[in-house]
N, C-alpha and C. Protein backbone atom coordinates (compact mmCIF):
# COMPACT_ATOMS: atom_id res chain seq x y z
N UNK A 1 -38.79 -39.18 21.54
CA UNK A 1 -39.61 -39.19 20.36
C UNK A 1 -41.07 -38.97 20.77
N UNK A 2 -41.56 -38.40 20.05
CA UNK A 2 -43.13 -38.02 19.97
C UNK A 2 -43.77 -39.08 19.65
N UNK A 3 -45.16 -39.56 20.90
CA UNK A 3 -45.98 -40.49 19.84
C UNK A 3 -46.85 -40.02 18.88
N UNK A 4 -47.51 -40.77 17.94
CA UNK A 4 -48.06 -40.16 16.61
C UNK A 4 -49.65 -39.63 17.19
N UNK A 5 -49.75 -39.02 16.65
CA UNK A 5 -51.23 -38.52 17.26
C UNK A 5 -52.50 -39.35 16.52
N UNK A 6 -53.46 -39.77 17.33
CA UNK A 6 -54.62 -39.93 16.88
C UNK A 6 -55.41 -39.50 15.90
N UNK A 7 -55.66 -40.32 15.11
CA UNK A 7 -56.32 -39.66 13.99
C UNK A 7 -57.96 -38.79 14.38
N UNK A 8 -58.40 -37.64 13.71
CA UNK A 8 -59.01 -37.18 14.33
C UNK A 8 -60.49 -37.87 14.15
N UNK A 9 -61.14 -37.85 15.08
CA UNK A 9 -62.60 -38.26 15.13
C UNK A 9 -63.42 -37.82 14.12
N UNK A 10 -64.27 -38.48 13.28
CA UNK A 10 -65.20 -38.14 12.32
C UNK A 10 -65.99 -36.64 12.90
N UNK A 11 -66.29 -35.76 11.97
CA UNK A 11 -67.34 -35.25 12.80
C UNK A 11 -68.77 -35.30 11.91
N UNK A 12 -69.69 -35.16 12.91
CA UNK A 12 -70.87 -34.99 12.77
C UNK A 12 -71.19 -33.94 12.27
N UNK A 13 -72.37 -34.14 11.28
CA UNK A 13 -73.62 -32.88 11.46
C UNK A 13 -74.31 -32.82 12.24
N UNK A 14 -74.60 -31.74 12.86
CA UNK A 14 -75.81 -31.81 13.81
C UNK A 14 -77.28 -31.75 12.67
N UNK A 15 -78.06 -32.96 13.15
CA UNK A 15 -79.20 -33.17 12.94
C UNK A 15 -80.07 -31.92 12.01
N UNK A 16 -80.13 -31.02 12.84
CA UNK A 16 -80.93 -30.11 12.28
C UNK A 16 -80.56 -29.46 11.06
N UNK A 17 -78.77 -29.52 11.03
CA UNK A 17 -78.58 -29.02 9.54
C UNK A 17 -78.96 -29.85 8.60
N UNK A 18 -78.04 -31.56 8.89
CA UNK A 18 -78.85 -32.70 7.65
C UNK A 18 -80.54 -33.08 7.20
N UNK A 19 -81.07 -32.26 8.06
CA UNK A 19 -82.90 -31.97 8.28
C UNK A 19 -83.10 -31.09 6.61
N UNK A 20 -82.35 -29.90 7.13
CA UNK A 20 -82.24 -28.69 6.01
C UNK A 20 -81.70 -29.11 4.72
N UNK A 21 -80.33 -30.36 4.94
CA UNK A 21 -79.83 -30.28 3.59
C UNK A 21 -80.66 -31.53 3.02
N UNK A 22 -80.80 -32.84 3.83
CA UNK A 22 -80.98 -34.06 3.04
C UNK A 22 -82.34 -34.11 2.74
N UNK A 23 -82.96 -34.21 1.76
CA UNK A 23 -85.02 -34.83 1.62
C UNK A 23 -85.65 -35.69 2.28
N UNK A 24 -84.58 -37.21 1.75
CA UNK A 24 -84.86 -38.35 2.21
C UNK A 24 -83.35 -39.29 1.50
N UNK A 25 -83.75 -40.29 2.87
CA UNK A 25 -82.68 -41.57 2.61
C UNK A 25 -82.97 -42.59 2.44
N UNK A 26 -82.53 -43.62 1.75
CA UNK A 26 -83.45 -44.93 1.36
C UNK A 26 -82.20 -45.82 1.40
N UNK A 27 -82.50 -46.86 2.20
CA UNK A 27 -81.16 -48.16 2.20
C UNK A 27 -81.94 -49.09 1.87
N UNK A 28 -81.11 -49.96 0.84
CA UNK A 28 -81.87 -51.04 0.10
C UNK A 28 -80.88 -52.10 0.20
N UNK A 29 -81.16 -53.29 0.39
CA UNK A 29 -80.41 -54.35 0.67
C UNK A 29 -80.26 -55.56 -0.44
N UNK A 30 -79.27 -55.62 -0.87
CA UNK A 30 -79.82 -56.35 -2.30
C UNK A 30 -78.87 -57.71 -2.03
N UNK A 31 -79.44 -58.64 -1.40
CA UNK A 31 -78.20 -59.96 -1.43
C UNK A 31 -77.12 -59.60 -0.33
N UNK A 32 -76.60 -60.37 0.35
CA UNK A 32 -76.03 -60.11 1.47
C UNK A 32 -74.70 -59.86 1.26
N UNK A 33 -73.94 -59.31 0.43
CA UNK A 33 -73.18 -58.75 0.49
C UNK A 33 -72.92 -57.09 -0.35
N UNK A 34 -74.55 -56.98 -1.37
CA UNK A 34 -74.67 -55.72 -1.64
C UNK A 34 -75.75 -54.76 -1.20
N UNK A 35 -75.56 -53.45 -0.96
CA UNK A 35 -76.28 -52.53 -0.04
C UNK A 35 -76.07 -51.35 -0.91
N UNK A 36 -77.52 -50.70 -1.23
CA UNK A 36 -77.59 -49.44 -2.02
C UNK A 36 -78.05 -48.34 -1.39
N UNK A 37 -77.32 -47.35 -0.66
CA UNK A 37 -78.05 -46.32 -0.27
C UNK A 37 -78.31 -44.70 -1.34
N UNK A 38 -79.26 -44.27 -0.90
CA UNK A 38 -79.81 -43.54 -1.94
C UNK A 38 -80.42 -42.09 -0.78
N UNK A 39 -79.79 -40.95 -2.07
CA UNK A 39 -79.66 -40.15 -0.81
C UNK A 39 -80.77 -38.54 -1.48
N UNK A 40 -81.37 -38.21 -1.74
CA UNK A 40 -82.04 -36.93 -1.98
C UNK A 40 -81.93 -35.60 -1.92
N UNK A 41 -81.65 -34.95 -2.03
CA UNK A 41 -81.32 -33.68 -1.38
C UNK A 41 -82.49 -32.67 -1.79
N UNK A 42 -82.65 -31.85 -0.99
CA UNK A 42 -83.55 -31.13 -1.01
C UNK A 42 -83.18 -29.63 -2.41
N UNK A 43 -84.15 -29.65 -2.63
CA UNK A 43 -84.22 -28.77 -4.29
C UNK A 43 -83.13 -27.38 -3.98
N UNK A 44 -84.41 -27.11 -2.62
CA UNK A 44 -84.09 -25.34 -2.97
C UNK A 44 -82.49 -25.07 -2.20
N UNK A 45 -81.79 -26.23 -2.19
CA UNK A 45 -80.20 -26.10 -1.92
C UNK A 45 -79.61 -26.91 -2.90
N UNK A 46 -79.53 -28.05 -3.31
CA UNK A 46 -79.13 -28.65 -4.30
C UNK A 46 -79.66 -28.93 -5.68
N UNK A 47 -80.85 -28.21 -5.86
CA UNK A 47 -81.50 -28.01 -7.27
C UNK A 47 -81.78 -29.80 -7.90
N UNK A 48 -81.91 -30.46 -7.44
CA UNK A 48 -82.26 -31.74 -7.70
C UNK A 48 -81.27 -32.58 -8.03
N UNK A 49 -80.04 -32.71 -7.18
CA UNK A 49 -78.93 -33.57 -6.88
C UNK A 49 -79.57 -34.61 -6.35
N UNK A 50 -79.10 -35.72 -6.83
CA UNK A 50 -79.30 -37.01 -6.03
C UNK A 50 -78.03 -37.57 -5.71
N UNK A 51 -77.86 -38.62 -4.67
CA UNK A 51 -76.75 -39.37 -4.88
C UNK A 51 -76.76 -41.23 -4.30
N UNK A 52 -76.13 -41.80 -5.19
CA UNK A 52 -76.93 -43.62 -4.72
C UNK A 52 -74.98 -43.64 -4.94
N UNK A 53 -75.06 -44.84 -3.49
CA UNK A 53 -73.62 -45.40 -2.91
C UNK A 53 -73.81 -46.68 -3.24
N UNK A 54 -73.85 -47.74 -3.82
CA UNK A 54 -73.76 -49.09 -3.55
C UNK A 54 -72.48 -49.61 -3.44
N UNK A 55 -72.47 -50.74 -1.98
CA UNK A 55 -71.21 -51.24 -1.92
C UNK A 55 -71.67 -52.84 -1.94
N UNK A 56 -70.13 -53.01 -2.25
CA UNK A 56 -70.64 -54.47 -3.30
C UNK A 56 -68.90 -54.87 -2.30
N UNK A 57 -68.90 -55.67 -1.34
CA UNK A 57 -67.85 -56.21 0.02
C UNK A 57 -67.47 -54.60 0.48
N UNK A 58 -65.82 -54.73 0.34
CA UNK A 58 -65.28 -53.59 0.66
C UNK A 58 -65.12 -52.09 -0.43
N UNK A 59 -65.83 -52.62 -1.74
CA UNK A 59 -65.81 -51.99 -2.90
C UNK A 59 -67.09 -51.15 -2.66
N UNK A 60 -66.70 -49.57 -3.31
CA UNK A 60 -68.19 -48.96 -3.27
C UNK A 60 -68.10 -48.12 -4.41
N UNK A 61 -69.39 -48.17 -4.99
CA UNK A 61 -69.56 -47.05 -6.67
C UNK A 61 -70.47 -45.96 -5.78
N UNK A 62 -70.41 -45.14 -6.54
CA UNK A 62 -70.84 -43.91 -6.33
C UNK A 62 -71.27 -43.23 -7.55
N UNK A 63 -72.81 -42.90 -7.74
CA UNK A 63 -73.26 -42.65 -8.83
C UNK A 63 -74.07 -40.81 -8.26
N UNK A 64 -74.28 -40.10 -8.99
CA UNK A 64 -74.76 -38.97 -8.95
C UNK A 64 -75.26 -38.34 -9.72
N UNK A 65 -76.77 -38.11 -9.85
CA UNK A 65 -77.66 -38.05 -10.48
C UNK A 65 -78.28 -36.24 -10.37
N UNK A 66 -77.36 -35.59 -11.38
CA UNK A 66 -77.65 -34.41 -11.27
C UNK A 66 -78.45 -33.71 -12.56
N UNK A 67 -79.04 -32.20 -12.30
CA UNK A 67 -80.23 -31.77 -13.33
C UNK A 67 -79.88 -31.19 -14.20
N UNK A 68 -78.51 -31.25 -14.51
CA UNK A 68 -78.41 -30.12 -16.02
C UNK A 68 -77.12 -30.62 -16.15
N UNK A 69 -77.10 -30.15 -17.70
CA UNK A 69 -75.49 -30.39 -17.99
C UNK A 69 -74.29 -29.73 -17.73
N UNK A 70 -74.28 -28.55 -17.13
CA UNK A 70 -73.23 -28.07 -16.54
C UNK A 70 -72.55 -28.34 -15.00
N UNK A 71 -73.66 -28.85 -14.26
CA UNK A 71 -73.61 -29.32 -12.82
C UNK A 71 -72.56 -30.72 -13.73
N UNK A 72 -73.46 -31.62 -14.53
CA UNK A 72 -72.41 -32.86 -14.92
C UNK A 72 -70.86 -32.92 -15.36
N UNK A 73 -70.77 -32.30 -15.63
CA UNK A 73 -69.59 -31.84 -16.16
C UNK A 73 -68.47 -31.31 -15.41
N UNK A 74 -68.99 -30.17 -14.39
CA UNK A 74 -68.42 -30.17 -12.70
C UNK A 74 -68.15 -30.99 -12.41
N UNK A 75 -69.40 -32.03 -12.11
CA UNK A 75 -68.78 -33.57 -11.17
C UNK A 75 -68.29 -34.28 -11.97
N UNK A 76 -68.04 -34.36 -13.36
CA UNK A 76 -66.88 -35.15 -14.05
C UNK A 76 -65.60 -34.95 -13.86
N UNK A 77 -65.60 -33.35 -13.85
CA UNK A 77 -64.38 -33.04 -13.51
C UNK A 77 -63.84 -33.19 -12.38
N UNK A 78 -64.17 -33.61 -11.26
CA UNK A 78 -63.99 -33.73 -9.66
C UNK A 78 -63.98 -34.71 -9.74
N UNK A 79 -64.16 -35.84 -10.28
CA UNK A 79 -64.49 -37.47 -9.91
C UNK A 79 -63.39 -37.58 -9.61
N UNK A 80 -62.42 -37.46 -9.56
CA UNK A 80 -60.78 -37.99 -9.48
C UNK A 80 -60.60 -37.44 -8.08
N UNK A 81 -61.25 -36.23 -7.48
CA UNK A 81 -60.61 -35.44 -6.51
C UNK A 81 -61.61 -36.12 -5.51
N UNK A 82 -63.22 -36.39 -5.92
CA UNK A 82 -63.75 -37.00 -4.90
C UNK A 82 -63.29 -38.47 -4.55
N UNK A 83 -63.30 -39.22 -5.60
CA UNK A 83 -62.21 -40.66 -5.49
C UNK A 83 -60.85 -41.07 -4.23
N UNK A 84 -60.08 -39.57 -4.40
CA UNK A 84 -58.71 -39.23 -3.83
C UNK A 84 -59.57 -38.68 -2.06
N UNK A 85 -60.22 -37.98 -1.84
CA UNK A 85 -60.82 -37.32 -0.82
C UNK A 85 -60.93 -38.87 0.12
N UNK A 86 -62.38 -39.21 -0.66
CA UNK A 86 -63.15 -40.63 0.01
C UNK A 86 -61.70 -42.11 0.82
N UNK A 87 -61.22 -41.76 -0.77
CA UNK A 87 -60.06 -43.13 -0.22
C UNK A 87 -59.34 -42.47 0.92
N UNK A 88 -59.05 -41.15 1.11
CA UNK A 88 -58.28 -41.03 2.28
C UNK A 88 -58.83 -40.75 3.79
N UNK A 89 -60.17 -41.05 3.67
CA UNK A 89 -61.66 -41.69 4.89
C UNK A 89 -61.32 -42.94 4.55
N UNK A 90 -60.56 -43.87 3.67
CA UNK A 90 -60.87 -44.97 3.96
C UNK A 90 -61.82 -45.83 2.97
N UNK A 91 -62.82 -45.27 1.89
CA UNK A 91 -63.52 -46.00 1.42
C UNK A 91 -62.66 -46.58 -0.20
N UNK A 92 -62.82 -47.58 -0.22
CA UNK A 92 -62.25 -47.86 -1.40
C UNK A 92 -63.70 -47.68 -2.43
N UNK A 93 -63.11 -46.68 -3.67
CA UNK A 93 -63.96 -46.44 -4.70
C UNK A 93 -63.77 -47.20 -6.07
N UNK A 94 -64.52 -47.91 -6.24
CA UNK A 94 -64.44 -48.69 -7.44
C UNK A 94 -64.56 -47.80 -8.57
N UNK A 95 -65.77 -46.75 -8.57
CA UNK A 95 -66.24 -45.91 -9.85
C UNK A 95 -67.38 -44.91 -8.89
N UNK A 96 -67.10 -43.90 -9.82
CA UNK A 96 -67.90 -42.50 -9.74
C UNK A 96 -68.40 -42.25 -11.05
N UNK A 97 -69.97 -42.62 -10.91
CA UNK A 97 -70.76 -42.07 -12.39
C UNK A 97 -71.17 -40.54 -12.41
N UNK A 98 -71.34 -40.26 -13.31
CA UNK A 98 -72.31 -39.18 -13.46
C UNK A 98 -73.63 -38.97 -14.32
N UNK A 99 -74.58 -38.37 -13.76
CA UNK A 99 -75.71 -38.63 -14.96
C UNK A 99 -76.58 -37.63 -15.07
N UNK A 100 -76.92 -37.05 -16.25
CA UNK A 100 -77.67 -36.24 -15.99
C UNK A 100 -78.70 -36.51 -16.02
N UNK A 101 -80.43 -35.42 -15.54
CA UNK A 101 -81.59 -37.00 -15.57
C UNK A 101 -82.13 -36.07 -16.68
């Protein structure tokens, strides 16, 4: 019998691309068992996508703060597929918002 193979190693971005894609990152600590990270993306690739993770123990929401109503509506329609993606990394997803600003 075959042993099972190792699951494969996360991979990385190299630095210089998350330079190009992300603006800025902000981790906020709210009470010791909840943590909000908040993520920016830069315009002239994501047209003013945002995205804020708060995990609240092993539970995490995922909110996404995008600029028009057709981008919203995209990520409404994906919430189920990003939900299904994430849990199979492992994160348990409580909820995926969407919002337009």
């Amino acid at each position: 019998m075959t042993p099972p193979e190792a699951p494969a190693a996360p991979r990385e971005l190299p630095k210089a691309l998350l330079d190009q894609i992300v603006q800025s990152v902000t981790i906020i600590q709210k009470g010791d068992l909840q943590k909000e990270i908040q993520i920016d993306f830069h315009d002239k690739i994501f047209h003013g996508l945002k995205l804020k993770v708060t995990s609240q123990g092993q539970e995490v929401s995922v909110e996404f703060l995008v600029p028009n109503r057709t981008v919203e509506e995209t990520f409404k329609q994906e919430r189920e597929n990003i939900a299904l993606a994430l849990g199979e990394k492992g994160v348990d997803v409580r909820s995926i918002d969407v919002t337009c600003m």
